[in-house]
C-alpha atoms as a PDB file:
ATOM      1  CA  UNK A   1     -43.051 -10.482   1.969  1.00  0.00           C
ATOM      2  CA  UNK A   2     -42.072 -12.841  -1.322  1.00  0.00           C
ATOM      3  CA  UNK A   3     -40.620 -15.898  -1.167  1.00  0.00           C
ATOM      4  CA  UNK A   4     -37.682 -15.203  -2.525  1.00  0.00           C
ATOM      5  CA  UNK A   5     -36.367 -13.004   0.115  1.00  0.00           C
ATOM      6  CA  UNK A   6     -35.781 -16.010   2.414  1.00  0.00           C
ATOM      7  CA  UNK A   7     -31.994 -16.945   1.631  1.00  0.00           C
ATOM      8  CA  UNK A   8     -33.136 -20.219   2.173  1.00  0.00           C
ATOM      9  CA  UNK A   9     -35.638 -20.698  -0.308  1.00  0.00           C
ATOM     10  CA  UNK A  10     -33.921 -21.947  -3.392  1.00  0.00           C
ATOM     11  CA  UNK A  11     -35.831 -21.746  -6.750  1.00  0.00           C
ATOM     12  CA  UNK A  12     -36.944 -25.117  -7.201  1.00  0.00           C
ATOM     13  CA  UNK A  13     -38.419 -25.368  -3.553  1.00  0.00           C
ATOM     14  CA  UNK A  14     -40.177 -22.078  -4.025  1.00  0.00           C
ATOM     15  CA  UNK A  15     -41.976 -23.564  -6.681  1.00  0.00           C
ATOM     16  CA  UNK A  16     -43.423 -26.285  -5.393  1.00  0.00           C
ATOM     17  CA  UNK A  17     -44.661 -24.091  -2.397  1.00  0.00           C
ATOM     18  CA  UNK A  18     -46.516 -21.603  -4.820  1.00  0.00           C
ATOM     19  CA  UNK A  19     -48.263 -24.656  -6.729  1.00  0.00           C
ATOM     20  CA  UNK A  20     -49.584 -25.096  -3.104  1.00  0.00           C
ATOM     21  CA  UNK A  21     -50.755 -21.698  -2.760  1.00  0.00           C
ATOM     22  CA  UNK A  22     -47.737 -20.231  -1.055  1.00  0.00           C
ATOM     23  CA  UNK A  23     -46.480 -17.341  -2.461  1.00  0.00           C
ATOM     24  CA  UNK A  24     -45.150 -15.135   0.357  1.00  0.00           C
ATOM     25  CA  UNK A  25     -43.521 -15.690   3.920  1.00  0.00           C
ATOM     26  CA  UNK A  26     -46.817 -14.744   5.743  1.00  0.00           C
ATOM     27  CA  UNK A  27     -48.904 -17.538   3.686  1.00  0.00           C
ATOM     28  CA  UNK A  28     -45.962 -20.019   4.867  1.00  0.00           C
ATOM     29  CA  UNK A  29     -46.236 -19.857   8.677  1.00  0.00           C
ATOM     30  CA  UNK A  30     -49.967 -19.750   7.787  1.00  0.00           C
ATOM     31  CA  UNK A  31     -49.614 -22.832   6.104  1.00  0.00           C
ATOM     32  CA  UNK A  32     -47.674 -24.338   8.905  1.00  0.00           C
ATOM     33  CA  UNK A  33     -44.782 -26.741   8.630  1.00  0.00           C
ATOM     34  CA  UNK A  34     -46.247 -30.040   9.216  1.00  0.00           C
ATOM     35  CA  UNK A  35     -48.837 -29.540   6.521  1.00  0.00           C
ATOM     36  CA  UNK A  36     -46.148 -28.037   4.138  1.00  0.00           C
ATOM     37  CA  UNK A  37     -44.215 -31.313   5.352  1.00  0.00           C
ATOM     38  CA  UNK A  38     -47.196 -33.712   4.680  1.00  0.00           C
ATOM     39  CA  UNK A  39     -47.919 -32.093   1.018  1.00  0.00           C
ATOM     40  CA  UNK A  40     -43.906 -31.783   0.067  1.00  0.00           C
ATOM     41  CA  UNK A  41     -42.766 -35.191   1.104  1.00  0.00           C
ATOM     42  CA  UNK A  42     -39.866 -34.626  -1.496  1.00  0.00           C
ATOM     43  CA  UNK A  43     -38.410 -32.048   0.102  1.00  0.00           C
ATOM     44  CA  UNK A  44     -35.909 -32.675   2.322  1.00  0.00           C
ATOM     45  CA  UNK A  45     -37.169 -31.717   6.169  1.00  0.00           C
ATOM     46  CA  UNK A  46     -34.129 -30.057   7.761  1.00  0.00           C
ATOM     47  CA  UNK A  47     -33.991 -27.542   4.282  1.00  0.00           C
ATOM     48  CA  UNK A  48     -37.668 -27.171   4.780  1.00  0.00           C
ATOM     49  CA  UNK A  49     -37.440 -26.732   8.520  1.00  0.00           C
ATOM     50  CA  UNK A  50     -34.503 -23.871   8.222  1.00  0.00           C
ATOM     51  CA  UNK A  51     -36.873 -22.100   5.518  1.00  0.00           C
ATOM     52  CA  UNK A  52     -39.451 -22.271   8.205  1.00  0.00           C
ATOM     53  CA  UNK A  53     -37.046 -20.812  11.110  1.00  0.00           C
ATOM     54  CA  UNK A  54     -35.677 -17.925   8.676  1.00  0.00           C
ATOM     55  CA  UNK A  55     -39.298 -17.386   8.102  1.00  0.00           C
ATOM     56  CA  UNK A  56     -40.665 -17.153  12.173  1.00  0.00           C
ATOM     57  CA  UNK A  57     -37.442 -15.040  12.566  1.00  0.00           C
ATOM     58  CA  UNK A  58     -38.238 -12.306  10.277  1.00  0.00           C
ATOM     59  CA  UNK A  59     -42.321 -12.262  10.863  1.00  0.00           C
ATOM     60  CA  UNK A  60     -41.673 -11.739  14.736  1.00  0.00           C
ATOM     61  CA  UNK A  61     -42.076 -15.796  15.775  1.00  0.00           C
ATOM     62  CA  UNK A  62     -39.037 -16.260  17.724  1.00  0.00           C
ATOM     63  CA  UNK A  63     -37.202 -15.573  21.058  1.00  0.00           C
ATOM     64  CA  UNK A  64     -37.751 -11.462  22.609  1.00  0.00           C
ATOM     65  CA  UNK A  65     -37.647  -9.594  25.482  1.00  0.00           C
ATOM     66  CA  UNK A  66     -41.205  -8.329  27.460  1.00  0.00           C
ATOM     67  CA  UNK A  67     -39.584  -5.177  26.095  1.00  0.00           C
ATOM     68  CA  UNK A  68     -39.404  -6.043  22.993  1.00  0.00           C
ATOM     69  CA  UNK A  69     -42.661  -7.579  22.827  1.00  0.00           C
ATOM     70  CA  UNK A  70     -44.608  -4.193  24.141  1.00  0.00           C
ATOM     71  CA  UNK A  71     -43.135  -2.161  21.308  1.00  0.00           C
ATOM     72  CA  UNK A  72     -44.483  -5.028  18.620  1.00  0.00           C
ATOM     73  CA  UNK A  73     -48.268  -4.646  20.344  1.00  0.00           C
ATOM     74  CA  UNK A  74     -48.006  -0.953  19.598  1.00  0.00           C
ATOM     75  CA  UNK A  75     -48.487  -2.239  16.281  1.00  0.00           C
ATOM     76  CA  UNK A  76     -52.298  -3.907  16.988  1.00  0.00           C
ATOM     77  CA  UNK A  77     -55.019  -2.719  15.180  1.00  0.00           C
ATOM     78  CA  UNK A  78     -58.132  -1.853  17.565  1.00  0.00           C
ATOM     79  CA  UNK A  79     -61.478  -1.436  16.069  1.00  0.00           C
ATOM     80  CA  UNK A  80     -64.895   0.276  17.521  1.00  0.00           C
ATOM     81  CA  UNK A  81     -67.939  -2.174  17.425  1.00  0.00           C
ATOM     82  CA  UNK A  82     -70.200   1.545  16.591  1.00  0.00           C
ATOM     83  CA  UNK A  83     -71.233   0.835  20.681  1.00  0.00           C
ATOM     84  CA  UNK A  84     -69.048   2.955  23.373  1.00  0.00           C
ATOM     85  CA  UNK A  85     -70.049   0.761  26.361  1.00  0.00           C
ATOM     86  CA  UNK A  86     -69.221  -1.835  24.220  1.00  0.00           C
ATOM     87  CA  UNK A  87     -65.761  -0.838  23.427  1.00  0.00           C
ATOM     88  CA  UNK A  88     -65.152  -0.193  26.870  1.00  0.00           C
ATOM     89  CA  UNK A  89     -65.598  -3.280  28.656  1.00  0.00           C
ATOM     90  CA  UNK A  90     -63.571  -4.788  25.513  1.00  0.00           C
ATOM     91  CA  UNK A  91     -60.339  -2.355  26.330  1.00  0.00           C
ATOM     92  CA  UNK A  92     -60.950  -0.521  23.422  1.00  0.00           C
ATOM     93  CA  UNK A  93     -62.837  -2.572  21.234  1.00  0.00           C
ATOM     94  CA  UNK A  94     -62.205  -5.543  18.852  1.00  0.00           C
ATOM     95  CA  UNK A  95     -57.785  -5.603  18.676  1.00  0.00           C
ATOM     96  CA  UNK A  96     -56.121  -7.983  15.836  1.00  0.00           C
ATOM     97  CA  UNK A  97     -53.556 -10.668  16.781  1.00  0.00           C
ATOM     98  CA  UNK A  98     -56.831 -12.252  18.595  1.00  0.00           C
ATOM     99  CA  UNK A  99     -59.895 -13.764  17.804  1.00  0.00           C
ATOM    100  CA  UNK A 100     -62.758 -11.690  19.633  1.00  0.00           C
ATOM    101  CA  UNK A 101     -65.683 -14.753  20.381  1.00  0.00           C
ATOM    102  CA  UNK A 102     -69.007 -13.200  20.522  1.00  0.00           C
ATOM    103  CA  UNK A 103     -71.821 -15.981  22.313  1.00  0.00           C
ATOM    104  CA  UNK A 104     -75.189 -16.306  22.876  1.00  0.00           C
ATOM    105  CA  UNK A 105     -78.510 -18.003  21.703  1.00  0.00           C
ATOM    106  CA  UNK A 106     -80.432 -17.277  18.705  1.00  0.00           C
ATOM    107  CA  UNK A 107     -81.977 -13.500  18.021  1.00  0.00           C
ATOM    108  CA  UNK A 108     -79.200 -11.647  21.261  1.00  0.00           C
ATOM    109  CA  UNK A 109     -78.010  -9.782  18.304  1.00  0.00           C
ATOM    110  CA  UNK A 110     -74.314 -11.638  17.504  1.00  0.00           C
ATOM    111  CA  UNK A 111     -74.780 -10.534  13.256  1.00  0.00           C
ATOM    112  CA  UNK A 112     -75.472  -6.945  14.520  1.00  0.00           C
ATOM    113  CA  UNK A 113     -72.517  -6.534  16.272  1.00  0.00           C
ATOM    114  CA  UNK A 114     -70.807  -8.010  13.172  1.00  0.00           C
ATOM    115  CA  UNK A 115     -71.777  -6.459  11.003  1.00  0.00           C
ATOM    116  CA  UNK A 116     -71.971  -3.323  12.681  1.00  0.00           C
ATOM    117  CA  UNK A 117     -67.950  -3.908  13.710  1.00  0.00           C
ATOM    118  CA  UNK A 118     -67.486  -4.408  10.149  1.00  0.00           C
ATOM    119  CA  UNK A 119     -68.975  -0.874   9.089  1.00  0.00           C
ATOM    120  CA  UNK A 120     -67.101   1.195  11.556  1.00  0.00           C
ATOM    121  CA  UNK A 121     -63.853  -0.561  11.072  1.00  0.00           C
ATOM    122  CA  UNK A 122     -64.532   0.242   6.759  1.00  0.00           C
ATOM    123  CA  UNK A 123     -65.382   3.651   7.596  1.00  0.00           C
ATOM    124  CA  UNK A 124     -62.544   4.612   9.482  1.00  0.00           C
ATOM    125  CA  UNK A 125     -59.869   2.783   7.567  1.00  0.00           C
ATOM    126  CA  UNK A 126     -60.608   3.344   3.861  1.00  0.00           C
ATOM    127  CA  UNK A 127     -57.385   1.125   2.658  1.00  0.00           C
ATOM    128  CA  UNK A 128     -58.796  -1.731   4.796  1.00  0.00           C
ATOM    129  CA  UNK A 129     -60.485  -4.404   3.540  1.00  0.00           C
ATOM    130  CA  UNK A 130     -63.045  -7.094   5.227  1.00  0.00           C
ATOM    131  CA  UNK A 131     -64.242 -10.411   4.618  1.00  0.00           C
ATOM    132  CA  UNK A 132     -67.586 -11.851   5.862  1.00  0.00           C
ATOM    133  CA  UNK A 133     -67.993 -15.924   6.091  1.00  0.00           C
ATOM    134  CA  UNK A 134     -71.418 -16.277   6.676  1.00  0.00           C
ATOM    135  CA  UNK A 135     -72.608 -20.161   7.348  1.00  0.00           C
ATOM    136  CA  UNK A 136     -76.443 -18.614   8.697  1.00  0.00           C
ATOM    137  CA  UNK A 137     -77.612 -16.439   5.927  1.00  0.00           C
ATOM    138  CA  UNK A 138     -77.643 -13.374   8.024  1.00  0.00           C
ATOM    139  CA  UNK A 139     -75.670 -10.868   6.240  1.00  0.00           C
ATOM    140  CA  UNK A 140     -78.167  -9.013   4.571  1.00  0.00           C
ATOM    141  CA  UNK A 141     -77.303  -6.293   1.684  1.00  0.00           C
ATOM    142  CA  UNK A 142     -80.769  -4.130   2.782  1.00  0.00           C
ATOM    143  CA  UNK A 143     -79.618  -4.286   6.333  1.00  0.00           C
ATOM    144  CA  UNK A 144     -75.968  -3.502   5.916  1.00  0.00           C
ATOM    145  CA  UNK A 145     -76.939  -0.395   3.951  1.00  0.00           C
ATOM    146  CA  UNK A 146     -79.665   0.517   6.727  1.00  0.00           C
ATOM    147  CA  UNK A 147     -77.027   0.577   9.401  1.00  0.00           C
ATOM    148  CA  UNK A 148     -74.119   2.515   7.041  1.00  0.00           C
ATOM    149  CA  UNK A 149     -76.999   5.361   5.950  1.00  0.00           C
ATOM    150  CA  UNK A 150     -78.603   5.251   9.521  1.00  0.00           C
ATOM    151  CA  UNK A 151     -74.880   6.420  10.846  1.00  0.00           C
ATOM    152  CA  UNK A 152     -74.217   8.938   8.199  1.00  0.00           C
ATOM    153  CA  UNK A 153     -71.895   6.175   6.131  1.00  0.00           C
ATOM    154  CA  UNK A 154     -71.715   6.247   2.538  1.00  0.00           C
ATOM    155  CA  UNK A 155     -72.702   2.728   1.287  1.00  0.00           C
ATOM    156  CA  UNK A 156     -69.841   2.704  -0.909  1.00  0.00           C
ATOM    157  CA  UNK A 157     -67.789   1.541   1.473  1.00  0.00           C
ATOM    158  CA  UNK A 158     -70.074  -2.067   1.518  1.00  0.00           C
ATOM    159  CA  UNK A 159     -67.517  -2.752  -1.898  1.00  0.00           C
ATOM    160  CA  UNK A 160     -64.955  -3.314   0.125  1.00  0.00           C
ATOM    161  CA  UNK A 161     -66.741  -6.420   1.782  1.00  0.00           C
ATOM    162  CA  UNK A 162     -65.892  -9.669   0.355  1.00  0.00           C
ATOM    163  CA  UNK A 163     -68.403 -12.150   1.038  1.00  0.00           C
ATOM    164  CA  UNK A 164     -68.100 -15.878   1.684  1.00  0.00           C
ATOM    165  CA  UNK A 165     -71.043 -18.484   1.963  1.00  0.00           C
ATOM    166  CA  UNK A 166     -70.106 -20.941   4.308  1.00  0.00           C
ATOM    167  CA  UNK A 167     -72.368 -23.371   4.389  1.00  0.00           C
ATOM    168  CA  UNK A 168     -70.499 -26.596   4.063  1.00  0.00           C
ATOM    169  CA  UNK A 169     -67.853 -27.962   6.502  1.00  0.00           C
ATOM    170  CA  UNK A 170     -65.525 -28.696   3.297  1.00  0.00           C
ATOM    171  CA  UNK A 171     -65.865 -25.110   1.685  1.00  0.00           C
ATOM    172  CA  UNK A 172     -65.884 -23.641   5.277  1.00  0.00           C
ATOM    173  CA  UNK A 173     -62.210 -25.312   5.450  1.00  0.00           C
ATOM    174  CA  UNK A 174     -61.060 -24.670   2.097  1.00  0.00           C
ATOM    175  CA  UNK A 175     -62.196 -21.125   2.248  1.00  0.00           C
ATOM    176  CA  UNK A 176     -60.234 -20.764   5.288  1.00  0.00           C
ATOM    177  CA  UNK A 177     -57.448 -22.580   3.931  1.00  0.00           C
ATOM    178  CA  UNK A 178     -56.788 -19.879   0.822  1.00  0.00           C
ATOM    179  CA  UNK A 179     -57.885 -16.805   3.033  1.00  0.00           C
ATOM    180  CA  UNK A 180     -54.617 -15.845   2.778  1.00  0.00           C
ATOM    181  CA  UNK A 181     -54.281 -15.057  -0.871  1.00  0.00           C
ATOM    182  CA  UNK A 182     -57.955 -12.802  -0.738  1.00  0.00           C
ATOM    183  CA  UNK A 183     -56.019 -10.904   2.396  1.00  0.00           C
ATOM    184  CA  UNK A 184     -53.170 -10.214   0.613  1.00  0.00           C
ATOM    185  CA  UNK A 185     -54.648  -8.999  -2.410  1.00  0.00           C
ATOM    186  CA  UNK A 186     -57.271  -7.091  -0.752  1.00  0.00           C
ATOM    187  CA  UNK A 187     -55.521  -5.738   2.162  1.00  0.00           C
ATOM    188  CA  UNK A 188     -57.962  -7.660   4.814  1.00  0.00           C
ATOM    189  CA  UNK A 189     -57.546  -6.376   8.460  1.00  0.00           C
ATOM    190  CA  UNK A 190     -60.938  -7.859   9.356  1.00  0.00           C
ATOM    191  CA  UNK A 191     -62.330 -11.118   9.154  1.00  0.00           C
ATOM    192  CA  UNK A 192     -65.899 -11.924  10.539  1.00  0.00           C
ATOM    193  CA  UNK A 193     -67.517 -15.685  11.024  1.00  0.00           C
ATOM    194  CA  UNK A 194     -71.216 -15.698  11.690  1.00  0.00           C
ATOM    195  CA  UNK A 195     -71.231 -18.649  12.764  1.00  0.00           C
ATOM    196  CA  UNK A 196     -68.154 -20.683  13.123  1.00  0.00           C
ATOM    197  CA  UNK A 197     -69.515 -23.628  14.450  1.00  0.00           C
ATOM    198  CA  UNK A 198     -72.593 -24.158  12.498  1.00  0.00           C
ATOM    199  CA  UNK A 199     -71.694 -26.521   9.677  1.00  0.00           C
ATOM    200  CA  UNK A 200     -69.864 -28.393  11.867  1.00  0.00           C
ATOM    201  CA  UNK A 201     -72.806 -28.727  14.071  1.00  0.00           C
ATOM    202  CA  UNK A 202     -74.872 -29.641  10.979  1.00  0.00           C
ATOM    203  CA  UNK A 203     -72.770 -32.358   9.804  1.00  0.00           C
ATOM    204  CA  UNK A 204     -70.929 -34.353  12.242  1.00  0.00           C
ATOM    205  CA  UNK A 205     -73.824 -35.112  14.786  1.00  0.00           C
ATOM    206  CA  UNK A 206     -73.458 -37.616  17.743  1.00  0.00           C
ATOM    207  CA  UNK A 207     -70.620 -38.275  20.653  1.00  0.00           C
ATOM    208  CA  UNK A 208     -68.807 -40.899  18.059  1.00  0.00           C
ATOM    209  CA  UNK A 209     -67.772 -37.713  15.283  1.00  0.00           C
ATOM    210  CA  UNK A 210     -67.158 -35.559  17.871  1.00  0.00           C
ATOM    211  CA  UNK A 211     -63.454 -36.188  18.561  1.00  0.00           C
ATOM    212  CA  UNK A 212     -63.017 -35.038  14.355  1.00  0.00           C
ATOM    213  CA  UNK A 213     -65.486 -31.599  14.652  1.00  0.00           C
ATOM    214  CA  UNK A 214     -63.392 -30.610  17.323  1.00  0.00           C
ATOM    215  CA  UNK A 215     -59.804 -31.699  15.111  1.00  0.00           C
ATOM    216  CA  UNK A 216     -61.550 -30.058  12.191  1.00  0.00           C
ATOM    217  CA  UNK A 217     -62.707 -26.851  14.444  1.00  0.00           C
ATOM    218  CA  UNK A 218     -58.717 -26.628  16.145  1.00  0.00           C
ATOM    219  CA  UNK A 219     -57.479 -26.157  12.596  1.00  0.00           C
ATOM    220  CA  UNK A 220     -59.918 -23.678  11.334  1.00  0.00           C
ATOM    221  CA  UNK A 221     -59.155 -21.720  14.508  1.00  0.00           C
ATOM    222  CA  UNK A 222     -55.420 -21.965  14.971  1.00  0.00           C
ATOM    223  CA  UNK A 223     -55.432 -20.917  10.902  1.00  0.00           C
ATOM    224  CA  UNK A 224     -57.813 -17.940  12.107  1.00  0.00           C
ATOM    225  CA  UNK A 225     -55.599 -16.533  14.934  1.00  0.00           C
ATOM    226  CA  UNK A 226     -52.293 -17.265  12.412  1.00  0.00           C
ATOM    227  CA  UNK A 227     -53.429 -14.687  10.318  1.00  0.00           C
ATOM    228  CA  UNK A 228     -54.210 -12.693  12.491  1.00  0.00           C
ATOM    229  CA  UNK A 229     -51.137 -12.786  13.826  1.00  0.00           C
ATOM    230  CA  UNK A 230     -48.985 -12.936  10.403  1.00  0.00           C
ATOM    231  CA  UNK A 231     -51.171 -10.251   8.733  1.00  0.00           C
ATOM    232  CA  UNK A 232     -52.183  -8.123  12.017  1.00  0.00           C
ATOM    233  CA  UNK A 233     -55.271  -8.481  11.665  1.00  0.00           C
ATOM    234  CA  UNK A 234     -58.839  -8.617  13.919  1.00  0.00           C
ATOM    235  CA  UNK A 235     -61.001 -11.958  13.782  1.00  0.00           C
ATOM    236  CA  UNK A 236     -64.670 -11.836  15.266  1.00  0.00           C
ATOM    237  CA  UNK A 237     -66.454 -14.655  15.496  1.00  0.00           C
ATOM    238  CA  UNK A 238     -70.167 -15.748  16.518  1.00  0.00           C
ATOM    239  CA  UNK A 239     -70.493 -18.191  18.298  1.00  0.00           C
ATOM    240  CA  UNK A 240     -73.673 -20.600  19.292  1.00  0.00           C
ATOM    241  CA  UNK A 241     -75.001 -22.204  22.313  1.00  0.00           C
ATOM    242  CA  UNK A 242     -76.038 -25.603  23.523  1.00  0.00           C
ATOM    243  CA  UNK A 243     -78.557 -25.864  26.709  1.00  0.00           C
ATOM    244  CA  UNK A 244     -77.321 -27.896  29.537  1.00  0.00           C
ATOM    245  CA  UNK A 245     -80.403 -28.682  32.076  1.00  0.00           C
ATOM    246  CA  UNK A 246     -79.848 -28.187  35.491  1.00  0.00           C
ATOM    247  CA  UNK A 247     -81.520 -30.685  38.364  1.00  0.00           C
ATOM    248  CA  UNK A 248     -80.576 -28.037  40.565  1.00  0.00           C
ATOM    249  CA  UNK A 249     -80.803 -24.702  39.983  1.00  0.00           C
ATOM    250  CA  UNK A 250     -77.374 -23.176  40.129  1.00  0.00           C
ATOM    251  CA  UNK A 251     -76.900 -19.400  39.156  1.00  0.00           C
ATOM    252  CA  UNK A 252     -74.203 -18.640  36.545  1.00  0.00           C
ATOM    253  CA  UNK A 253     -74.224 -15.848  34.079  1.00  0.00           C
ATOM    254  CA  UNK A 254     -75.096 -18.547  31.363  1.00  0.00           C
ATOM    255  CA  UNK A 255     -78.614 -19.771  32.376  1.00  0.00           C
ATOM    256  CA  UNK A 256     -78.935 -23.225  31.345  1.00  0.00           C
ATOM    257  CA  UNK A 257     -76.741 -22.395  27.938  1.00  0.00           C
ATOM    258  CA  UNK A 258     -73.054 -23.012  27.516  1.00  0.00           C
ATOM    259  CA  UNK A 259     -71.063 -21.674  24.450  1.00  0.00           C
ATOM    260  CA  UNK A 260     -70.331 -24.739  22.108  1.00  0.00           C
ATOM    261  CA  UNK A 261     -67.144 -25.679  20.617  1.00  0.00           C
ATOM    262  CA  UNK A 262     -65.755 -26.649  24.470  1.00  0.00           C
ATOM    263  CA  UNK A 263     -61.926 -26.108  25.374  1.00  0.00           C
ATOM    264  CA  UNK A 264     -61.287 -26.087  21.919  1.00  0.00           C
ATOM    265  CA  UNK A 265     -63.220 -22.930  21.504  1.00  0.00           C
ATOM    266  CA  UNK A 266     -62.326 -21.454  24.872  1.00  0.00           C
ATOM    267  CA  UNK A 267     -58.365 -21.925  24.161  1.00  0.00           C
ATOM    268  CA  UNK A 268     -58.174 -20.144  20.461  1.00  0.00           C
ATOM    269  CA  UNK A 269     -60.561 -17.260  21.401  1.00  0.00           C
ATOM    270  CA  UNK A 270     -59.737 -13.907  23.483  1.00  0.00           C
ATOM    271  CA  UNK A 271     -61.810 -12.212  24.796  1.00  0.00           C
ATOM    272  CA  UNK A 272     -64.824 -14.489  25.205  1.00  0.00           C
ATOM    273  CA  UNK A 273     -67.948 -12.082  25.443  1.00  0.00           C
ATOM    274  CA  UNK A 274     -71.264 -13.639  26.531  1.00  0.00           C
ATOM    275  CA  UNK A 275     -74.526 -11.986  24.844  1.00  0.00           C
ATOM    276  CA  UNK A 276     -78.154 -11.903  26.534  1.00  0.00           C
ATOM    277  CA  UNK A 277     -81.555 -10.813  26.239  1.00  0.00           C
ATOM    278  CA  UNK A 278     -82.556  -7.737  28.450  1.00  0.00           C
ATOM    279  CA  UNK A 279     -85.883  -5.580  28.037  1.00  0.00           C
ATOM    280  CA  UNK A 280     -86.916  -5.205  24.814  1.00  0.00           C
ATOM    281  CA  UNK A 281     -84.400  -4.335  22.480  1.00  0.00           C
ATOM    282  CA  UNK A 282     -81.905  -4.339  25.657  1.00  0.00           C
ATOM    283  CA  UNK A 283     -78.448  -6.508  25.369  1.00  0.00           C
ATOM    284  CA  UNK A 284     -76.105  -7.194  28.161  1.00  0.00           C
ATOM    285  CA  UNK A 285     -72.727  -7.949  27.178  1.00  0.00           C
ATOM    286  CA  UNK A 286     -70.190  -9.761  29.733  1.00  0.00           C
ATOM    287  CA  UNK A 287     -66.677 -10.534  29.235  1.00  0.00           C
ATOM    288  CA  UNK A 288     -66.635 -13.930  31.139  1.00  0.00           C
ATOM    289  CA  UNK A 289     -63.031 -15.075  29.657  1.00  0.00           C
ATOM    290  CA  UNK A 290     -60.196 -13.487  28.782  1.00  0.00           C
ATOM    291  CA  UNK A 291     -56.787 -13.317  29.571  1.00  0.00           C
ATOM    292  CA  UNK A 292     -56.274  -9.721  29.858  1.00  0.00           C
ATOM    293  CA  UNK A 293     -59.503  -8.113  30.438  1.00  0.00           C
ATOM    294  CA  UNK A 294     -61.562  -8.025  34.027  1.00  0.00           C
ATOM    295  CA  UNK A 295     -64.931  -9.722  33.927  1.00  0.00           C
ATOM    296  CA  UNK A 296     -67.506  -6.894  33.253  1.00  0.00           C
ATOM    297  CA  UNK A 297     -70.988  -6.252  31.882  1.00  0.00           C
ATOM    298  CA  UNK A 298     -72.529  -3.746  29.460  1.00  0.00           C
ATOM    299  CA  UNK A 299     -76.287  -2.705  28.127  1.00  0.00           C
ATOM    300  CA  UNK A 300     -76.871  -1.803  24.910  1.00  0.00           C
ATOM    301  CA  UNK A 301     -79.710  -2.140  22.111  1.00  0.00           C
ATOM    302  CA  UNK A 302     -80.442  -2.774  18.580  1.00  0.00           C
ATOM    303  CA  UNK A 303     -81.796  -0.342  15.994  1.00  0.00           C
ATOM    304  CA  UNK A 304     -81.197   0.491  12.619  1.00  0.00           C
ATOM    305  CA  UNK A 305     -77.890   1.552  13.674  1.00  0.00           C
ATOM    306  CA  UNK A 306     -77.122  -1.870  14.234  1.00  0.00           C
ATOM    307  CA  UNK A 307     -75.808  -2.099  17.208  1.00  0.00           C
ATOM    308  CA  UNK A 308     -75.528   1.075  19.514  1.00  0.00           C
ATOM    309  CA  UNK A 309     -75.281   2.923  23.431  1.00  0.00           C
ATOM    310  CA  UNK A 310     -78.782   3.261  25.243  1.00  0.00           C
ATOM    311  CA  UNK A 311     -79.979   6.632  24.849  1.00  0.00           C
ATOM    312  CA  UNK A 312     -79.139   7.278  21.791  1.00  0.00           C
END
C-alpha cells in the first residue's frame, strides 16, 4: 500500500520518509515510530503520530473482536518443512505472522530443515519468493539442487532465492533494516536466518557487551516478526547453543545445552523447536515452547532429500 493513500501523509512528509527508505504503509510500521521519530526530528510528532495510527488502522494494528481476529488468521500462510512428522507436531508446519526458532548444537541438521522448508514452500507457491541470510556459510548451491532433483523439483525454482551473506553484525542489521524493499519487490513470503545469533556471538564477547547483543538482537527480531506480520509472511530461524555444566546431573530435554539469545530469544520466537542427535542419521524434534502448540517429539533423518519421514 503507497504512501499516499494515508490522508494524513501530506507531500512534503512523504518525502522525507521515502529518502529513508519508506515508500509504502507496510515499510512504515516496519520502520516503527520512534525510529521514524529519531531520524525526522523536523517533523512535528502528533502529525507523525496520526500518520502512524491511520497506518496500524488500515494494516490490521488496532482494537478487534476474538471474532474478528479468527477471520484475519484465516489469512496465515502455512508451509511444509518436506517432513510429515515434522509438520505435525508443528500444527501444520512453519505459519507466517511468527518466527518458527529451530535449536540445537552443531551438525543436528538446523540448514537442512532450512533449506529444505525453503524448497517446498518455492515449489508449491510459484509467485512466492524467499530470502536466505546466511551468517555460517551453509547454504550450498550443489546441495540445494541435490535436495530439489532428489524430490522431483525442477532447480529452476532455486532463482527465486535471494541470498544474503551475513557475516557482520552491521550488514546483518542493515540487511534487516531494508528487507522490506527486497520483499516488496520480490513478493517474499519466506525469510530464513541460519544463524541469527552468530555474528553477534562473534563480535560482542564477554558479560560487559552483553546488555547491547541482546538490544541489538531485540531489534533484529521485533523487525523480523513486523514483517511478518505487515507482509504475512513465515520467518525460520536457526538458532545455536551454549553448554551449561551441571554439578548435578539433572534430566531436561536439553542435556547440558541451552538455546542462546536468553528471554530475548524465547519472547520474539513461536514455536521454539529443540533439535537432537538420534542413531545415525536419526533427528528428534521437540516443541519445548510455544504458545499454542502442546510439547511433543518427532524422528526424522537426513538424506539427499534434505530433510525427510523415516522410512522413506
Amino acid at each position: 500500500m503507497k504512501l499516499e493513500e494515508l490522508k494524513s501523509v501530506k507531500s512534503d512528509v512523504a518525502a522525507k520518509l521515502s529518502e529513508i527508505g519508506v515508500n509504502s504503509v507496510e515499510a512504515l510500521i516496519v520502520k516503527g515510530f520512534s525510529e521514524v521519530k529519531a531520524l525526522l526530528p523536523e517533523v512535528d510528532e502528533k502529525e507523525l503520530r496520526k500518520i502512524f495510527m491511520e497506518a496500524w488502522r488500515l494494516k490490521g494494528f488496532w482494537l478487534m473482536t476474538a471474532k474478528e481476529l479468527a477471520e484475519r488468521e484465516k489469512e496465515r500462510l502455512v508451509f511444509s518443512t518436506g517432513c510429515k512428522a515434522l509438520d505435525t507436531i508443528l500444527g501444520g508446519g512453519v505459519y507466517s505472522w511468527s518466527i518458527t526458532e529451530f535449536a540445537g548444537e552443531y551438525g543436528v541438521g538446523k540448514s537442512q530443515i532450512l533449506m529444505t522448508l525453503m524448497i517446498e514452500a518455492l515449489n508449491k507457491h510459484p509467485e512466492f519468493c524467499a530470502v536466505y541470510l546466511d551468517s555460517e556459510n551453509t547454504c550450498r548451491d550443489a546441495r540445494l539442487k541435490e535436495i530439489c532433483e532428489a524430490r522431483g523439483y525442477d532447480t529452476e525454482l532455486l532463482s527465486r532465492v535471494i541470498y544474503i551473506p551475513t557475516v557482520e553484525t552491521s550488514i546483518f542489521f542493515e540487511i534487516v533494516d531494508r528487507l522490506p524493499i527486497t520483499v516488496e519487490a520480490r513478493n517474499v513470503k519466506l525469510i530464513c536466518s541460519d544463524s541469527l545469533i552468530a555474528p553477534l556471538r562473534a563480535e560482542y564477547v564477554g558479560r560487559e557487551t552483553l546488555a547491547e547483543r541482546q538490544q541489538i538482537l531485540n531489534s533484529i527480531l521485533r523487525k523480523l516478526l513486523s514483517m511478518a506480520r505487515v507482509y504475512n509472511l513465515a520467518v525460520a530461524v536457526a538458532n545455536q547453543v551454549v553448554a551449561v555444566p551441571q554439578q548435578t546431573y539433572v534430566y531436561t530435554p536439553f542435556g547440558q545445552k541451552l538455546p542462546v539469545g536468553g528471554h530475548i530469544m524465547a519472547h520474539n520466537t513461536d514455536p521454539r523447536v529443540w533439535i537432537r542427535k538420534g542413531e545415525g542419521f536419526k533427528r528428534i524434534a521437540r516443541i519445548f515452547d510455544s504458545s499454542w502448540l502442546p510439547e511433543r517429539e518427532c524422528v526424522f533423518r537426513i538424506s539427499e532429500k534434505g530433510i525427510e519421514d523415516i522410512g522413506q
